[in-house]
C-alpha atoms as a PDB file:
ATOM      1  CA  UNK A   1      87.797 106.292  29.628  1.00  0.00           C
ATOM      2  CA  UNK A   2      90.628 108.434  28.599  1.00  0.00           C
ATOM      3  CA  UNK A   3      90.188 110.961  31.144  1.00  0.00           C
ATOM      4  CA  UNK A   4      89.789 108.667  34.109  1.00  0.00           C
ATOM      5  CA  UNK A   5      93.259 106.232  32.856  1.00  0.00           C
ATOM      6  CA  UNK A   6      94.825 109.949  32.525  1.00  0.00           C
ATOM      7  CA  UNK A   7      93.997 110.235  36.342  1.00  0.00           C
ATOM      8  CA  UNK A   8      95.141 106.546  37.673  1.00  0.00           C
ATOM      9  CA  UNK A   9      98.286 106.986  36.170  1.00  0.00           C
ATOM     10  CA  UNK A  10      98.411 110.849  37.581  1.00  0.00           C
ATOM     11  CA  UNK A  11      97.481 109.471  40.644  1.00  0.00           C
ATOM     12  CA  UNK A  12     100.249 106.842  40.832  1.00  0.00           C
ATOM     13  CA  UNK A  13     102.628 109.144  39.715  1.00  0.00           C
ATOM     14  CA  UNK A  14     101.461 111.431  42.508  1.00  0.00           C
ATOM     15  CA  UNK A  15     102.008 109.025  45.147  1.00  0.00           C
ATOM     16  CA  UNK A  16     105.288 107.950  44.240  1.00  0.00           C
ATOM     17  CA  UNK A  17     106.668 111.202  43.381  1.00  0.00           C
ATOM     18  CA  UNK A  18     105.503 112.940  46.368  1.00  0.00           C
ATOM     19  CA  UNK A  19     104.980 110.443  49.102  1.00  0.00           C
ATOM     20  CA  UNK A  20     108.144 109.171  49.522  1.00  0.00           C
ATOM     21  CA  UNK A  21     109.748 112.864  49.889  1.00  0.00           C
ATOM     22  CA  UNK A  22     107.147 113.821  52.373  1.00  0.00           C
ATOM     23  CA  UNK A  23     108.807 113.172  55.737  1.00  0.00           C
ATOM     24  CA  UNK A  24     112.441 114.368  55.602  1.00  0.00           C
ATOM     25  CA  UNK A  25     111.773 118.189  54.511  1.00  0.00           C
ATOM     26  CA  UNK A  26     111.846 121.007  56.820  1.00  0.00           C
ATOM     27  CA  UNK A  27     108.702 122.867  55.591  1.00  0.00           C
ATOM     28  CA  UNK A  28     106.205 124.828  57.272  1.00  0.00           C
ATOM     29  CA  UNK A  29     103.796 122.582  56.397  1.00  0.00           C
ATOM     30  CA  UNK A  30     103.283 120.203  53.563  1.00  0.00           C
ATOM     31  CA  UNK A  31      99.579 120.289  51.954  1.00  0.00           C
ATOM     32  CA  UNK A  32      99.046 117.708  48.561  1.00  0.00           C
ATOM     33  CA  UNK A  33      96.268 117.373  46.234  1.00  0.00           C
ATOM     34  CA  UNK A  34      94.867 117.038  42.527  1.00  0.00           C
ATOM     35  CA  UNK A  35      93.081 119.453  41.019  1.00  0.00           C
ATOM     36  CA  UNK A  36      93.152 121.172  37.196  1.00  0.00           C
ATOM     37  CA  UNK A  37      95.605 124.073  36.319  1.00  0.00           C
ATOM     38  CA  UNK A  38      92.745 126.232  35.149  1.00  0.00           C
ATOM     39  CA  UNK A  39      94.382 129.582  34.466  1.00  0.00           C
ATOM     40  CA  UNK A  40      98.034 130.323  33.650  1.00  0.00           C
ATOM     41  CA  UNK A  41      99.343 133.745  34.670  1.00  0.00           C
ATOM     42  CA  UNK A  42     102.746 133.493  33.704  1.00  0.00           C
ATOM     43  CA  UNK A  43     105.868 131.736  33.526  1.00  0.00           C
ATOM     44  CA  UNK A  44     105.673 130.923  37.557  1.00  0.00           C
ATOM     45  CA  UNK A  45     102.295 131.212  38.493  1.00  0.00           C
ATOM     46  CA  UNK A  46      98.684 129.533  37.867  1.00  0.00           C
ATOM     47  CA  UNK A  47      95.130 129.406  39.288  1.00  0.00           C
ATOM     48  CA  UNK A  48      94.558 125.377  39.964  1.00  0.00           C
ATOM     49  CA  UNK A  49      91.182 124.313  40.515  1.00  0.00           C
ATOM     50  CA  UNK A  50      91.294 121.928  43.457  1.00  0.00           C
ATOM     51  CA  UNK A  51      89.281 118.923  43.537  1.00  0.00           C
ATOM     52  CA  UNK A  52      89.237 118.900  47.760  1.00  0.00           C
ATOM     53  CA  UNK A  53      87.620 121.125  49.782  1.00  0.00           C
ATOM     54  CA  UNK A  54      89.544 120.462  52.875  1.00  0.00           C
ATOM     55  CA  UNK A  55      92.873 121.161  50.900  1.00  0.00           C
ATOM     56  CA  UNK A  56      91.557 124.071  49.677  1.00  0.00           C
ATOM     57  CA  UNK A  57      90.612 125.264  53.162  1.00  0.00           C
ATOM     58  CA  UNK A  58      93.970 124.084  54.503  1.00  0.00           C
ATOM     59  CA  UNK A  59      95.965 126.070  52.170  1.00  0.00           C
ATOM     60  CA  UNK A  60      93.612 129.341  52.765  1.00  0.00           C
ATOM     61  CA  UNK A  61      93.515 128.730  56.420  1.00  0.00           C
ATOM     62  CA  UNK A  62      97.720 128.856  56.666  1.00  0.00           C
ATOM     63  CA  UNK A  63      97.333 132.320  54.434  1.00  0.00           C
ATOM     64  CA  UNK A  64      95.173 133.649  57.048  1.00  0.00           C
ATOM     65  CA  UNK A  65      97.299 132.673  59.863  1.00  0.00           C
ATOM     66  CA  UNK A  66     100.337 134.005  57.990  1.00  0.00           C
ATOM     67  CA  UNK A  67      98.253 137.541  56.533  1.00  0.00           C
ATOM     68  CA  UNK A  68      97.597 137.412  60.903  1.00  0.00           C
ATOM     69  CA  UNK A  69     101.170 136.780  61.996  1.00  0.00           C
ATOM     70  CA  UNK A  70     103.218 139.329  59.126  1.00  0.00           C
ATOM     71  CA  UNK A  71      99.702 141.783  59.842  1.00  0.00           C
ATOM     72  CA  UNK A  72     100.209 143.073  55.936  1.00  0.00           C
ATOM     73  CA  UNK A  73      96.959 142.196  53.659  1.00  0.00           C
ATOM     74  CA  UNK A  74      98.045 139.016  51.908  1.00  0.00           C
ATOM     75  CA  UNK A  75      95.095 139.429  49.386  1.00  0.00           C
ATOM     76  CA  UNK A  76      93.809 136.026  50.472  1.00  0.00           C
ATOM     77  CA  UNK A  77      90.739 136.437  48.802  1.00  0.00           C
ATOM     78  CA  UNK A  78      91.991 137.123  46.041  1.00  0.00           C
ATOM     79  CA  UNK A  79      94.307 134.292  45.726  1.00  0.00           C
ATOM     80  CA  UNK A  80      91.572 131.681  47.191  1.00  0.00           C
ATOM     81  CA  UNK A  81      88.155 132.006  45.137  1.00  0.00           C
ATOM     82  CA  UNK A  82      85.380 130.150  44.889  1.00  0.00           C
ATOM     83  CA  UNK A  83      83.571 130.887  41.485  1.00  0.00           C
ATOM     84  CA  UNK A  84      80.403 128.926  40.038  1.00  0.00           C
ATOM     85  CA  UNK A  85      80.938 126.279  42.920  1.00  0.00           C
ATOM     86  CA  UNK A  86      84.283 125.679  41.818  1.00  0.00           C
ATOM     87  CA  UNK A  87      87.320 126.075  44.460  1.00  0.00           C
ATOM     88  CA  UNK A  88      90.617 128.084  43.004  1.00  0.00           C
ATOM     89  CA  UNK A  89      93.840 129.243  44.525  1.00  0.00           C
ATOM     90  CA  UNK A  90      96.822 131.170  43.160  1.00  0.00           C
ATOM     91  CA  UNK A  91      99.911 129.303  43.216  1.00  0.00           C
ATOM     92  CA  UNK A  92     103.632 130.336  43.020  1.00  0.00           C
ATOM     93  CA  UNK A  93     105.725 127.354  41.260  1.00  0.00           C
ATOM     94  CA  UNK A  94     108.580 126.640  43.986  1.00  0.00           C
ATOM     95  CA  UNK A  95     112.079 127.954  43.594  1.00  0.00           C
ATOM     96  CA  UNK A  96     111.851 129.096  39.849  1.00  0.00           C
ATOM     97  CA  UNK A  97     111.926 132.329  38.662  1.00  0.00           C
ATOM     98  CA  UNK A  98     110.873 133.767  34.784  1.00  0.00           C
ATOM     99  CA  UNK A  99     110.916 136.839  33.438  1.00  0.00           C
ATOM    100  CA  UNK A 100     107.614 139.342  33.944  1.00  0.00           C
ATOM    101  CA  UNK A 101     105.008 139.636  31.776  1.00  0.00           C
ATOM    102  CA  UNK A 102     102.015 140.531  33.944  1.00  0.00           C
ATOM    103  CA  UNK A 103     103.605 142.369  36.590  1.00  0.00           C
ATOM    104  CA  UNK A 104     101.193 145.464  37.924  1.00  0.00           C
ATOM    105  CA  UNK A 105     104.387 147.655  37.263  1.00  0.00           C
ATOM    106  CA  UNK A 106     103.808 147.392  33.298  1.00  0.00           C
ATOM    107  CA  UNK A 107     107.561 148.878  33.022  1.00  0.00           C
ATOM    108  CA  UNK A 108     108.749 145.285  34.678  1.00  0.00           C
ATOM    109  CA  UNK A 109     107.237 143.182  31.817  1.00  0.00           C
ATOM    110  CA  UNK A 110     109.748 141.571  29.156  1.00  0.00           C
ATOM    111  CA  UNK A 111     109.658 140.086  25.711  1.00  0.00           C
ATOM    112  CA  UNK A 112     111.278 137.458  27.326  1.00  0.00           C
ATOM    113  CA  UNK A 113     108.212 137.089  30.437  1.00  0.00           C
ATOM    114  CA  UNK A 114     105.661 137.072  27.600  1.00  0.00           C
ATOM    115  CA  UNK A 115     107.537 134.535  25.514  1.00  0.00           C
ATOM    116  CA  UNK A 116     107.890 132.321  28.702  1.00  0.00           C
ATOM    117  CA  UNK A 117     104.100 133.122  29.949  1.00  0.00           C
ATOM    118  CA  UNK A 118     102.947 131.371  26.442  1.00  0.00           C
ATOM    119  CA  UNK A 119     104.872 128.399  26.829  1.00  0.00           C
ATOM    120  CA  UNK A 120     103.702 127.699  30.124  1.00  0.00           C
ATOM    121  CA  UNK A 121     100.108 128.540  29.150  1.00  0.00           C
ATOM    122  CA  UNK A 122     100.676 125.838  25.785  1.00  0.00           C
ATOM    123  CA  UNK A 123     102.273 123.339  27.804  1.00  0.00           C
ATOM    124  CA  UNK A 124     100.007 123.188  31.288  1.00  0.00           C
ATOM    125  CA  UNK A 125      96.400 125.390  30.483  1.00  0.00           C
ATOM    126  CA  UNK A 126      93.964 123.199  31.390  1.00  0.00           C
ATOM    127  CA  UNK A 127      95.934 119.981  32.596  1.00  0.00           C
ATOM    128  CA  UNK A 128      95.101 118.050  35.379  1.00  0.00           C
ATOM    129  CA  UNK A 129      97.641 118.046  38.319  1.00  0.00           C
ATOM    130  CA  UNK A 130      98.918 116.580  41.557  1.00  0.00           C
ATOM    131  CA  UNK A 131     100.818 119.578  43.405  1.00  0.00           C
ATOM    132  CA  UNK A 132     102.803 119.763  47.097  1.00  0.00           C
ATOM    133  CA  UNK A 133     102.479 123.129  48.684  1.00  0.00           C
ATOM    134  CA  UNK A 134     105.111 123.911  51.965  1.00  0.00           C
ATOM    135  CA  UNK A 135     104.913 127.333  52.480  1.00  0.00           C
ATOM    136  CA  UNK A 136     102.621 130.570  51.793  1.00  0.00           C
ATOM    137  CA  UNK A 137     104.851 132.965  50.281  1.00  0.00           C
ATOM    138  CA  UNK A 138     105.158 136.831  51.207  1.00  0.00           C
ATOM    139  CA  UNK A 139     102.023 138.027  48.474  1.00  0.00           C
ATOM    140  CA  UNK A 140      99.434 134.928  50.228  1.00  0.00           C
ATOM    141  CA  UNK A 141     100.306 132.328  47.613  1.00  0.00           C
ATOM    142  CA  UNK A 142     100.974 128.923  48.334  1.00  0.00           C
ATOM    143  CA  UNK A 143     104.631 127.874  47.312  1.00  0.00           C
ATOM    144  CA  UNK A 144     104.547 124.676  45.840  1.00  0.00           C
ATOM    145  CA  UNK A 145     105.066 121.872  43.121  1.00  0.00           C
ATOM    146  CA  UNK A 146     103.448 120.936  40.227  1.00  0.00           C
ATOM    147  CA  UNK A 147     103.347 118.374  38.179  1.00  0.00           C
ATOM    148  CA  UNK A 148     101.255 117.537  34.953  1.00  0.00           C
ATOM    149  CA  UNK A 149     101.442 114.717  32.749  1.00  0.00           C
ATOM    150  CA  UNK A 150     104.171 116.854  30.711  1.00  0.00           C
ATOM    151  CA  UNK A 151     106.095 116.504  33.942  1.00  0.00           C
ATOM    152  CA  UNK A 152     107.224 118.919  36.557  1.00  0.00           C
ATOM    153  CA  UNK A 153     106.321 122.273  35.907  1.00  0.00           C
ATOM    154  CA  UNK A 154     109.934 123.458  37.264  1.00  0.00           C
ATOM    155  CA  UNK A 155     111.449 121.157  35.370  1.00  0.00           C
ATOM    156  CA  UNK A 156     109.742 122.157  32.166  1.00  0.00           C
ATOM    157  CA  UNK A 157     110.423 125.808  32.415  1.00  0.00           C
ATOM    158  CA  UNK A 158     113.791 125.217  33.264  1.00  0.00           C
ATOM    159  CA  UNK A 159     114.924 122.775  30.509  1.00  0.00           C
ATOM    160  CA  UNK A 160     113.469 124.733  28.077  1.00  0.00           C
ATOM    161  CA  UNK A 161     115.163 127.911  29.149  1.00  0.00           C
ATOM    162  CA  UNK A 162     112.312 130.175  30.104  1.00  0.00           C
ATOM    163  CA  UNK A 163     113.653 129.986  33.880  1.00  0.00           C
ATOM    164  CA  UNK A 164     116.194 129.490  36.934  1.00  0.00           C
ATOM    165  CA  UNK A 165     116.271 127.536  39.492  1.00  0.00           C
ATOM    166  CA  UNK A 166     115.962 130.250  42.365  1.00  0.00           C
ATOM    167  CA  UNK A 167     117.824 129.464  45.545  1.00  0.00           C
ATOM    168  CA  UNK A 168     118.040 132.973  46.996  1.00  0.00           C
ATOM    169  CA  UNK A 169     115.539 132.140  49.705  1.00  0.00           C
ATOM    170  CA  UNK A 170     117.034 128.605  50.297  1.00  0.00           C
ATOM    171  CA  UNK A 171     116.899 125.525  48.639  1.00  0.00           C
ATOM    172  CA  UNK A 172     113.760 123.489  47.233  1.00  0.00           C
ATOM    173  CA  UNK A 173     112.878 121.315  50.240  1.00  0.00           C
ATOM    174  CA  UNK A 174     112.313 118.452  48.309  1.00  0.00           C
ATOM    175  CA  UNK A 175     113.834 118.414  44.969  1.00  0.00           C
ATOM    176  CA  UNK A 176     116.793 120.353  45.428  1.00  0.00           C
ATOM    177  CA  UNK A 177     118.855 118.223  43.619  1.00  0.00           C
ATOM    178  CA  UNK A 178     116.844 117.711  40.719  1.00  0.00           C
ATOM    179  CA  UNK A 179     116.723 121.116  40.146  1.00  0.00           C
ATOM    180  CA  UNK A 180     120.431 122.143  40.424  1.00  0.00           C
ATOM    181  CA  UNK A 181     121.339 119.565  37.976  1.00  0.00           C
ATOM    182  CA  UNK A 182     119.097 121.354  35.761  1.00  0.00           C
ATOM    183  CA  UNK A 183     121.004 124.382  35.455  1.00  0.00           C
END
């Protein structure tokens, strides 16, 4: 009972969050779903497991047409897996940026990445979540937002200083403003 209130009200929240912000953006695309955040990697990136095959597909599909179009290996299997039946992709939280603490270059990881990595891993491991995806950023992931019943992840990371609000590449195309005012 729990469980499925947990996902009507996610749902909801969903909708109104993201459905309303939908059609004004400049994006390269704009892909939404629900799945469960099933493995944190660090401060600004997770493994969701997506309930929808067809967004699933969608997402991998536009990381094959991008790996195509740049012609550098994107690792898109790597980033999209299917393991025990169960569909996963790699994600890159939008327009936030944490310290290292699983970087391949071991010399780039921080006290302060690994400090930020567990508080992302306490606060979302294993939460169910409704994320927007508008781009498929230069390593194959999908760039995109996420939000648990704890809130945005963005949000969370930034208010709790673990993070910035990264506008080198350009601004967040949907919640630019809620983000800035963060800061």
């Amino acid at each position: 009972m729990k469980a499925s209130k947990t996902m009507t009200t996610l749902g909801a929240l969903f909708i109104l969050c993201f459905a309303s912000i939908t059609s004004w953006a400049d994006t390269d695309f704009e892909v939404s779903g629900q799945g469960t955040v099933s493995y944190v990697v660090d401060g600004d990136t997770a493994f969701i497991k997506v309930d929808d095959r067809n967004t699933w597909l969608s997402l991998r599909n536009a990381a094959i047409s991008k790996q195509a179009e740049t012609g550098r290996n994107m690792n898109v299997d790597r980033n999209f897996k299917m393991r025990f039946g169960e569909l996963t992709m790699k994600v890159r939280i939008g327009h936030i940026n944490t310290a290292e603490s699983n970087h391949k270059d071991s010399s780039r990881n921080t006290k302060d990445g690994a400090i930020a990595s567990q508080f992302a891993k306490r606060m979302f491991s294993n939460d169910r979540a409704a994320y927007l995806c508008w781009e498929i950023g230069y390593y194959g992931r999908p760039i995109c937002s996420v939000q648990t019943h704890d809130g945005y992840w963005a949000d969370q990371m930034i208010e709790s200083g673990y993070a910035t609000y990264l506008t080198q590449y350009g601004v967040h195309p949907f919640r630019h403003s809620e983000l800035a005012n963060l800061q």
